[in-house]
Protein backbone atom coordinates (compact mmCIF):
# COMPACT_ATOMS: atom_id res chain seq x y z
CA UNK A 1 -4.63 -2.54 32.85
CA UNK A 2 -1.27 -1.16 34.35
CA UNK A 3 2.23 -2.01 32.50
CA UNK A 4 4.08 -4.57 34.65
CA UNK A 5 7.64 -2.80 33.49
CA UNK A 6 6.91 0.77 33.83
CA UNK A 7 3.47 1.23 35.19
CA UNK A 8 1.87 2.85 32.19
CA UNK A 9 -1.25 2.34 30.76
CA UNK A 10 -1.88 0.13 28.57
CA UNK A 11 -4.23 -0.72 25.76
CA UNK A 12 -6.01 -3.63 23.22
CA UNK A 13 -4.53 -4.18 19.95
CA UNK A 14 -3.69 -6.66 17.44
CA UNK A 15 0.37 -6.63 17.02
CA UNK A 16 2.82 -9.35 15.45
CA UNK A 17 4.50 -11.35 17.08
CA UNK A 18 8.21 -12.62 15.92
CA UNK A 19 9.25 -15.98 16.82
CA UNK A 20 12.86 -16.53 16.97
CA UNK A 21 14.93 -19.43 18.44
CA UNK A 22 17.67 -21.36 17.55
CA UNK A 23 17.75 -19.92 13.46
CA UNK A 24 14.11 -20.64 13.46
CA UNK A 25 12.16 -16.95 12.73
CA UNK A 26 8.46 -16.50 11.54
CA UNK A 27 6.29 -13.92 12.60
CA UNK A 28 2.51 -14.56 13.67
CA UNK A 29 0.15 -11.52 12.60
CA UNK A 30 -2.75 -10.32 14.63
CA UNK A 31 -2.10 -11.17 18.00
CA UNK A 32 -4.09 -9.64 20.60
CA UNK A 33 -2.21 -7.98 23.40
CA UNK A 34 -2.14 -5.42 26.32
CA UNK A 35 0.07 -2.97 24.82
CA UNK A 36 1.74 0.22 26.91
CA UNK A 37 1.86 3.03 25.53
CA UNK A 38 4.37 4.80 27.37
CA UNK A 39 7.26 1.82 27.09
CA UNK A 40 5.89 -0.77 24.05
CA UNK A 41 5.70 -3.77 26.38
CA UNK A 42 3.92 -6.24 25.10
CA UNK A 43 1.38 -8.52 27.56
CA UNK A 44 -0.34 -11.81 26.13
CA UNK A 45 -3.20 -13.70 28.04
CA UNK A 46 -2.77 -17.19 29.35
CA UNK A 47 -5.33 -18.33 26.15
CA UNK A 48 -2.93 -16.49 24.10
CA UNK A 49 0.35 -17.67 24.86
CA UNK A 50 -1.28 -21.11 24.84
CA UNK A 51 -2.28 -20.54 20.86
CA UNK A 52 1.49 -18.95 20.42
CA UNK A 53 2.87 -22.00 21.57
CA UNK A 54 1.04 -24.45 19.42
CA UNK A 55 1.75 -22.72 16.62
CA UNK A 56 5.45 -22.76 17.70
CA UNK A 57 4.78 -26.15 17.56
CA UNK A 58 3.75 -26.53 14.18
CA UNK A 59 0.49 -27.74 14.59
CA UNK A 60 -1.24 -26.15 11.73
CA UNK A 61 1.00 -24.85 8.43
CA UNK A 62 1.59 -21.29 7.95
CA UNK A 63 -0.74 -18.76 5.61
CA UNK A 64 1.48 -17.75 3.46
CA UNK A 65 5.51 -17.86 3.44
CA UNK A 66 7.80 -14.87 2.15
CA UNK A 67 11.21 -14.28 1.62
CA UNK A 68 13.13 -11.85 3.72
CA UNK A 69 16.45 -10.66 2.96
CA UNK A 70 18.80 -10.80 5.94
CA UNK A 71 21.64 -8.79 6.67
CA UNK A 72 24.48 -9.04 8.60
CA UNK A 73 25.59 -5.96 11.02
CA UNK A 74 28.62 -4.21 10.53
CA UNK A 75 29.94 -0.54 11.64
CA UNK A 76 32.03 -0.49 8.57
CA UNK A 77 28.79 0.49 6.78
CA UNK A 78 29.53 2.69 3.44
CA UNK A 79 27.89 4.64 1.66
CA UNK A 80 27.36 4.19 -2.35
């Protein structure tokens, strides 16, 4: 398959995907995708992006939860 951003190749693997939208974030693990290797673009199936969206949804409860520290950006950034 041929990258639909930059023309590369691209190839099968399992990535994560992050869900974020409106202050709502969780990240779904061992998605398969069409990945480039020459830009990082990410491609989904139809069947795939159907599952992403039902668990966007909330059909089914997560695996497991964790707690992630979050950070706000700032270019006054010191050093200890």
């Amino acid at each position: 398959m041929q990258c639909i951003f930059c023309g590369g190749k691209t190839e099968s693997r399992l990535v994560t995907f992050i869900y974020d939208e409106d202050d709502d974030y969780f990240f779904i693990k061992n998605v398969p995708a069409e990945v480039c290797v020459e830009c990082g673009e990410k491609t989904f199936s139809p069947k795939v992006t159907e599952a992403l969206t039902q668990i966007a949804k909330r059909k089914k409860g997560p695996a497991y939860t964790v707690n992630v520290p979050v950070f706000e950006y700032s270019d006054d950034v010191t050093t200890p």
